[in-house]
PDB file of N, CA and C in Angstrom:
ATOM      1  N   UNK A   1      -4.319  -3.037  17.931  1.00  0.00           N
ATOM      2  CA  UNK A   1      -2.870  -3.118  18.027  1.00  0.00           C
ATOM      3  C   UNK A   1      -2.269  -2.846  16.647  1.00  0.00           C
ATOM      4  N   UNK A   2      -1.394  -2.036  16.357  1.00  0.00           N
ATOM      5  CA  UNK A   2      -0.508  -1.864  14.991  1.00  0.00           C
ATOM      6  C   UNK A   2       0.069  -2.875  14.703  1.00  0.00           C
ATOM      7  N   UNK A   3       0.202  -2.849  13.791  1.00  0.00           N
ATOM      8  CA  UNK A   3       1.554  -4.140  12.960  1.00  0.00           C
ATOM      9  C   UNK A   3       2.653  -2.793  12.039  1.00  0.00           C
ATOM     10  N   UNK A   4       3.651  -3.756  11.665  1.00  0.00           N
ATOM     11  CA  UNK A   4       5.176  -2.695  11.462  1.00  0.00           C
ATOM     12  C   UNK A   4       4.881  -3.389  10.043  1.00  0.00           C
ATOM     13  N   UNK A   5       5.009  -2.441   8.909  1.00  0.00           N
ATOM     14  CA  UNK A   5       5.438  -2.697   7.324  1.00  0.00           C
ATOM     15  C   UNK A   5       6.248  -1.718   7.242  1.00  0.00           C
ATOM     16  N   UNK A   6       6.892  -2.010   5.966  1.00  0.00           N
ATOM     17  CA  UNK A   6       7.421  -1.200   5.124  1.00  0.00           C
ATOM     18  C   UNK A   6       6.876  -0.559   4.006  1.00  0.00           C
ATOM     19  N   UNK A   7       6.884   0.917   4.144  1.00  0.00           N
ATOM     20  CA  UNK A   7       6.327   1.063   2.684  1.00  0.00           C
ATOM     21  C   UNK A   7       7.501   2.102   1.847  1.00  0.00           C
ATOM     22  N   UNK A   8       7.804   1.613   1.238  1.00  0.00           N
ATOM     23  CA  UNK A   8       8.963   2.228  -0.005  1.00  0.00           C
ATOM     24  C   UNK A   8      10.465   2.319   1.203  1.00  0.00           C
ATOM     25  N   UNK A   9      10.604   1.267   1.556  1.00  0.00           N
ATOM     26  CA  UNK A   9      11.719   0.837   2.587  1.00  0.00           C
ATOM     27  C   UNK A   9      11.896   1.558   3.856  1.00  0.00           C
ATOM     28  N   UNK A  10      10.552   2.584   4.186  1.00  0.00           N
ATOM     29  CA  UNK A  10      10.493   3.325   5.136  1.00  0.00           C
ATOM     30  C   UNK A  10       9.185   2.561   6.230  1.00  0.00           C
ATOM     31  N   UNK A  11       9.849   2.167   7.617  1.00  0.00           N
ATOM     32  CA  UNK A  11       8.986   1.674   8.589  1.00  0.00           C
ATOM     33  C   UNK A  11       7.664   2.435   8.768  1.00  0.00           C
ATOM     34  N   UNK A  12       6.416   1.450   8.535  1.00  0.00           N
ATOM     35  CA  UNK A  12       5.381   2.675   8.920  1.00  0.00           C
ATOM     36  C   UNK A  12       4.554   1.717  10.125  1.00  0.00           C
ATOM     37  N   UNK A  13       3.648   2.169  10.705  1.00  0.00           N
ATOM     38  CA  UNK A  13       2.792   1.386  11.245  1.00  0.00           C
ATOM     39  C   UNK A  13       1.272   1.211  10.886  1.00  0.00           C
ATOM     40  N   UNK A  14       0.542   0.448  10.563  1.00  0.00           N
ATOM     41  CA  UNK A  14      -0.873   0.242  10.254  1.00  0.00           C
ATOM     42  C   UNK A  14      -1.694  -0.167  11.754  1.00  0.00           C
ATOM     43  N   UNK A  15      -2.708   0.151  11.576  1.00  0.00           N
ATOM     44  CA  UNK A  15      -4.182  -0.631  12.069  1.00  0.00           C
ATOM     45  C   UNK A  15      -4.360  -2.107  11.802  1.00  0.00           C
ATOM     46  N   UNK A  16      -4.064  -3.422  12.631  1.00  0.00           N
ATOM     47  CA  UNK A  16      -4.471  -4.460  12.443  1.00  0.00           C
ATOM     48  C   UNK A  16      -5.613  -4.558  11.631  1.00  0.00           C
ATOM     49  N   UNK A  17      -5.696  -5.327  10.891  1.00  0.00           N
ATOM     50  CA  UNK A  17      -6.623  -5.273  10.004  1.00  0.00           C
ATOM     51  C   UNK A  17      -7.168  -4.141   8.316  1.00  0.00           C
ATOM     52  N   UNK A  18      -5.771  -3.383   8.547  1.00  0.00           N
ATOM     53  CA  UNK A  18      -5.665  -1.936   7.699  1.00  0.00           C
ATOM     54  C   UNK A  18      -5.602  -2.740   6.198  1.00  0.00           C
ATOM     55  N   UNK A  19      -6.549  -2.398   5.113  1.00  0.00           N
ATOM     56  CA  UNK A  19      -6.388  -2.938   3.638  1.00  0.00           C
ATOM     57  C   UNK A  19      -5.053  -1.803   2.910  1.00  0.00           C
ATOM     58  N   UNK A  20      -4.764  -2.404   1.606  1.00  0.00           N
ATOM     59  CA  UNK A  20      -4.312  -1.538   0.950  1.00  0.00           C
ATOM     60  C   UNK A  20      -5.070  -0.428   0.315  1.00  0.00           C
ATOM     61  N   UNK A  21      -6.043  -0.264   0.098  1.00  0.00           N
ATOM     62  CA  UNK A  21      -6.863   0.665  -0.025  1.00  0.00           C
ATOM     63  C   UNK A  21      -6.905   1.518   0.951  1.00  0.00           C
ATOM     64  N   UNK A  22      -6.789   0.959   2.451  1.00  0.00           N
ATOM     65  CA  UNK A  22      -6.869   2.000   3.095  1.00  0.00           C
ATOM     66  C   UNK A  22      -5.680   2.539   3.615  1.00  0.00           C
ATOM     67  N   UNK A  23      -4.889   1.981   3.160  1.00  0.00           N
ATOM     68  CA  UNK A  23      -3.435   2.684   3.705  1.00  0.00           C
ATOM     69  C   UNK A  23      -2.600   3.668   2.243  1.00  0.00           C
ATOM     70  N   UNK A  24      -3.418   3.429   0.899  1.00  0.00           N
ATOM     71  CA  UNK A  24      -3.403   4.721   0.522  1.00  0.00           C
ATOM     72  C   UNK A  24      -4.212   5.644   1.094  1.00  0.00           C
ATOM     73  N   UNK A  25      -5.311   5.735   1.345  1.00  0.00           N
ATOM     74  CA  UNK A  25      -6.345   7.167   1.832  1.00  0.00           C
ATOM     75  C   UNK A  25      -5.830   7.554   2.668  1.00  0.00           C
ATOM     76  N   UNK A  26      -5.283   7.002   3.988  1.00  0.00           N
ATOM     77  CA  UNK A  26      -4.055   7.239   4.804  1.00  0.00           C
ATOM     78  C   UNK A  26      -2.901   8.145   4.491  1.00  0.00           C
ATOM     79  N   UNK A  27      -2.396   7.666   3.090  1.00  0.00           N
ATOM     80  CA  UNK A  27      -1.384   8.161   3.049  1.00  0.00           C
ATOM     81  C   UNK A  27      -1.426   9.597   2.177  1.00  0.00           C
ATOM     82  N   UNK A  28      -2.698   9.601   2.027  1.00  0.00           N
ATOM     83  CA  UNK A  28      -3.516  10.215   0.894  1.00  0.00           C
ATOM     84  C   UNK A  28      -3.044  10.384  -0.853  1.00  0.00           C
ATOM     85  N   UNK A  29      -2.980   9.588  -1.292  1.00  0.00           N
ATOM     86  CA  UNK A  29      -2.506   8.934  -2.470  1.00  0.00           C
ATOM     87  C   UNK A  29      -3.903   8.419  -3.304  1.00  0.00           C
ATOM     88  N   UNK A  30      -3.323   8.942  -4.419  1.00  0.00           N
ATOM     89  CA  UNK A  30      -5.142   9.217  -5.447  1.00  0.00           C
ATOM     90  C   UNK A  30      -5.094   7.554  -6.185  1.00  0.00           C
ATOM     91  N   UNK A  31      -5.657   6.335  -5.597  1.00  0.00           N
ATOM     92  CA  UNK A  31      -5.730   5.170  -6.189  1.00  0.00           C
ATOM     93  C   UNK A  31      -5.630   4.885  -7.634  1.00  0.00           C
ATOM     94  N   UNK A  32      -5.941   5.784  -8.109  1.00  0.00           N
ATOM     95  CA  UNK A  32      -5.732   5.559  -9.916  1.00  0.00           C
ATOM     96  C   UNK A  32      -4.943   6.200 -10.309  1.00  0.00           C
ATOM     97  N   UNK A  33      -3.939   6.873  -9.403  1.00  0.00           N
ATOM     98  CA  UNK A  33      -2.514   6.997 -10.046  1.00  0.00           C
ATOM     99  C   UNK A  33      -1.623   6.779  -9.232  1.00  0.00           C
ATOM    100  N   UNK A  34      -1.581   5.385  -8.860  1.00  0.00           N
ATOM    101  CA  UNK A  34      -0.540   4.433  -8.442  1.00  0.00           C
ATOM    102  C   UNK A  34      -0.694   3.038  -8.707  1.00  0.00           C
ATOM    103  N   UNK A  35       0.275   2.564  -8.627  1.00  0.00           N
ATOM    104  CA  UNK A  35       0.545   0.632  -8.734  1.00  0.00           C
ATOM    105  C   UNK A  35       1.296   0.627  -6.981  1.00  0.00           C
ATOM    106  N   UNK A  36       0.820  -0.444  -6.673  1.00  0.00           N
ATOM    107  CA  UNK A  36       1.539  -1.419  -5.413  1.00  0.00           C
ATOM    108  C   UNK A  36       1.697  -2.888  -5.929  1.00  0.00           C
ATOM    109  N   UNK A  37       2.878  -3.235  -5.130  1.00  0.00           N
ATOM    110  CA  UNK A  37       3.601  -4.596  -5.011  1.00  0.00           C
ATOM    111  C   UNK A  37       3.396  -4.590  -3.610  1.00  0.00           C
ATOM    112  N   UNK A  38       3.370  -6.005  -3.249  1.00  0.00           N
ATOM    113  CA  UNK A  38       3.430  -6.290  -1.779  1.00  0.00           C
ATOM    114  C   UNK A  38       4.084  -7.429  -1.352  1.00  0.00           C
ATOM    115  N   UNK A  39       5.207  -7.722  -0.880  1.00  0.00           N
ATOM    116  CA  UNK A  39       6.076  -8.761  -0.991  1.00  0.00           C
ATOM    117  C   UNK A  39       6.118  -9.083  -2.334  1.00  0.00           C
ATOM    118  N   UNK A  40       6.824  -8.428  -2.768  1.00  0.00           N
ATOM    119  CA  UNK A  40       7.302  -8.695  -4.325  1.00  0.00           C
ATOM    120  C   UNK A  40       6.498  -9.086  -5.738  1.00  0.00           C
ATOM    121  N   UNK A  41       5.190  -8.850  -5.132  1.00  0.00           N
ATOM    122  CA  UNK A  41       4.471  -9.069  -6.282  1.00  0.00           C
ATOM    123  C   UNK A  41       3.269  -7.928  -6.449  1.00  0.00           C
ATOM    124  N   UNK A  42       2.890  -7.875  -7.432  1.00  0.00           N
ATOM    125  CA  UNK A  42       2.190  -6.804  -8.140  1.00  0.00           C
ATOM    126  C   UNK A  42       0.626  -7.002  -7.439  1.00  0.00           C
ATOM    127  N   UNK A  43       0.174  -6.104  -7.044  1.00  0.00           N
ATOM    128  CA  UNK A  43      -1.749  -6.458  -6.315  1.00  0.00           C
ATOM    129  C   UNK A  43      -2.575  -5.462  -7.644  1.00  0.00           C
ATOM    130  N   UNK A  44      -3.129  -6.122  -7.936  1.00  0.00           N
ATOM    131  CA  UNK A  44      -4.339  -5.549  -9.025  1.00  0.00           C
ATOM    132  C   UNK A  44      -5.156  -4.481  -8.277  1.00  0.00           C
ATOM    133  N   UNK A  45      -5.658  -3.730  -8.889  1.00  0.00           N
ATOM    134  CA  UNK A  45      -6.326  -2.133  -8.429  1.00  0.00           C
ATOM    135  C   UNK A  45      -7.922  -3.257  -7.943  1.00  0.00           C
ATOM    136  N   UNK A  46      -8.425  -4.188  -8.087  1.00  0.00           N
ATOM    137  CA  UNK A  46      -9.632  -4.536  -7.924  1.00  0.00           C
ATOM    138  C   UNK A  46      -9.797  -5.205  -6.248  1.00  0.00           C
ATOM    139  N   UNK A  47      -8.473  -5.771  -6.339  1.00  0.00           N
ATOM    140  CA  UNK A  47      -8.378  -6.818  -4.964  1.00  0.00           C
ATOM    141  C   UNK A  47      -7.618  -5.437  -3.694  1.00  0.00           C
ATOM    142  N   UNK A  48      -6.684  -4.534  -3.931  1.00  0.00           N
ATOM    143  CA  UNK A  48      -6.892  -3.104  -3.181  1.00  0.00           C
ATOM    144  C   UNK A  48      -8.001  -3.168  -1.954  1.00  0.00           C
ATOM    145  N   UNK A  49      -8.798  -2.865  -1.942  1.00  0.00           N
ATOM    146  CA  UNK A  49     -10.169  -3.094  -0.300  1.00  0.00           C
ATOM    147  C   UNK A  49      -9.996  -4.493   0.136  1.00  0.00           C
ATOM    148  N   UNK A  50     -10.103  -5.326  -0.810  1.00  0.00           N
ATOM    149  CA  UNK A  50     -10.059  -6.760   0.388  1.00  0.00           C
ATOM    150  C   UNK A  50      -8.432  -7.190   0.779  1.00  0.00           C
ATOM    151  N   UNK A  51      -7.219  -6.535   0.147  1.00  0.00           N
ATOM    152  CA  UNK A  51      -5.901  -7.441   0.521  1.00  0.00           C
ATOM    153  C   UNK A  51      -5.930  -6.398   2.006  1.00  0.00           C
ATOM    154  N   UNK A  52      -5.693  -7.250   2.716  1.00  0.00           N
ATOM    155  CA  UNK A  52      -5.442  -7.307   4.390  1.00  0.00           C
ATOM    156  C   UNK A  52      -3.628  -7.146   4.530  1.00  0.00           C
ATOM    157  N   UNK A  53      -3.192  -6.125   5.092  1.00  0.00           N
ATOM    158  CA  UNK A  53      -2.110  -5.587   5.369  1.00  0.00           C
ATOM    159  C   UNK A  53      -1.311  -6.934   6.657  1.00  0.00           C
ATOM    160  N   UNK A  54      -0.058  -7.451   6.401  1.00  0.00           N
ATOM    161  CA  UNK A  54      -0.214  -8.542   7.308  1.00  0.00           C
ATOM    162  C   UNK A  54       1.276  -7.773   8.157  1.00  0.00           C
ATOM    163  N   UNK A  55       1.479  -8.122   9.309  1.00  0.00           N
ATOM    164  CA  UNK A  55       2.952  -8.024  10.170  1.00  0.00           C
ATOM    165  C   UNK A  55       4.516  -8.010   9.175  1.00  0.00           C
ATOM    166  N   UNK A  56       4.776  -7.294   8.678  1.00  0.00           N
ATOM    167  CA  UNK A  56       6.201  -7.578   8.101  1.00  0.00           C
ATOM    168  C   UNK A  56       5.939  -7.088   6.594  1.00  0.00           C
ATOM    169  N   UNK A  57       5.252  -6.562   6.232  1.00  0.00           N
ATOM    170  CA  UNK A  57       4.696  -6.758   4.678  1.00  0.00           C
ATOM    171  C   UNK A  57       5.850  -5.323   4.221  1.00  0.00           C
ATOM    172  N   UNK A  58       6.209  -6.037   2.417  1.00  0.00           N
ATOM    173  CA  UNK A  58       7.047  -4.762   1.876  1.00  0.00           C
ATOM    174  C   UNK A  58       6.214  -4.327   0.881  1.00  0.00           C
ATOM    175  N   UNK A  59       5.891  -3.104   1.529  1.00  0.00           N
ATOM    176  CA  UNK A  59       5.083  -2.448   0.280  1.00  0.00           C
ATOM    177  C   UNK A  59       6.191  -1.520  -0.520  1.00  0.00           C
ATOM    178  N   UNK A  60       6.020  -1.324  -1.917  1.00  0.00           N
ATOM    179  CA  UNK A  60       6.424  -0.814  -2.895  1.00  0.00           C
ATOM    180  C   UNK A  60       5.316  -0.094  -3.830  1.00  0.00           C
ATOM    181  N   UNK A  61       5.295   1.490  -3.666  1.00  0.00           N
ATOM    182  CA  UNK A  61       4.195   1.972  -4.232  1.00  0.00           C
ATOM    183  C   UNK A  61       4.749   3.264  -5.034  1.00  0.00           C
ATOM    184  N   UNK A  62       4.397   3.177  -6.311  1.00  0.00           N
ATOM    185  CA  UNK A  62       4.661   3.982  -7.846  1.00  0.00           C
ATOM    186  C   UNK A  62       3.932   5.144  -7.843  1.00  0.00           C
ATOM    187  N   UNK A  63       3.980   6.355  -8.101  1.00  0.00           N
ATOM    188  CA  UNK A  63       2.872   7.309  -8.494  1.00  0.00           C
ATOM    189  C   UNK A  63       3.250   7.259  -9.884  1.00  0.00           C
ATOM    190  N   UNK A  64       2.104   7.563 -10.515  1.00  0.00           N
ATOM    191  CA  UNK A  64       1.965   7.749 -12.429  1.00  0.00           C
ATOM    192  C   UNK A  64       2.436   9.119 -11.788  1.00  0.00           C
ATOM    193  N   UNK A  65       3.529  10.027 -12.813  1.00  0.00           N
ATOM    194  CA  UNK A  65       3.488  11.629 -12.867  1.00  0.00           C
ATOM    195  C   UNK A  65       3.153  11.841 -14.139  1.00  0.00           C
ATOM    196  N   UNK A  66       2.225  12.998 -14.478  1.00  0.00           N
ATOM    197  CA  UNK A  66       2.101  13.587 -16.096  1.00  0.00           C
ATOM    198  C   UNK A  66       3.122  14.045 -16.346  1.00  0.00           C
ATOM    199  N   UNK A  67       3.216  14.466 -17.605  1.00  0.00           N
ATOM    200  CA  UNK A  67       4.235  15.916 -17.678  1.00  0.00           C
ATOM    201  C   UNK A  67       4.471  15.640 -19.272  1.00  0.00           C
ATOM    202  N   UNK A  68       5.294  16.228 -20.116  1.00  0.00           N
ATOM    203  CA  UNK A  68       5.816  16.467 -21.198  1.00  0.00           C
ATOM    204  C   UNK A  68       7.250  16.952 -21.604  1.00  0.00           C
TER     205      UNK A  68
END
């Protein structure tokens, strides 16, 4: 069954049980050049595979851009 988040204030739907790790590969987004918040707080690049995506969650996700 899906659950409803938000990610960057846009409704998406996940896989019960979907990590943040896997809802970048999903989104296809290169893990080491981004930061996520999840309900308002910052998730470390290590805890990513085990944080569990829950019903209602606001994700907020950064890409690093290069440039000069």
């Amino acid at each position: 069954m899906p659950i409803e988040i938000l990610v960057n204030g846009e409704p998406q739907t996940a896989p019960m049980g979907q990590t943040i790790l896997g809802l970048l590969q999903h989104l296809r987004l290169d893990p080491a050049r981004v930061a996520v918040e999840m309900d308002r707080r910052i998730v470390k690049q290590p805890l990513w595979a085990q944080t569990v995506l829950q019903a209602g969650a606001r994700l907020e996700i950064v890409q690093f851009v290069g440039g000069g």
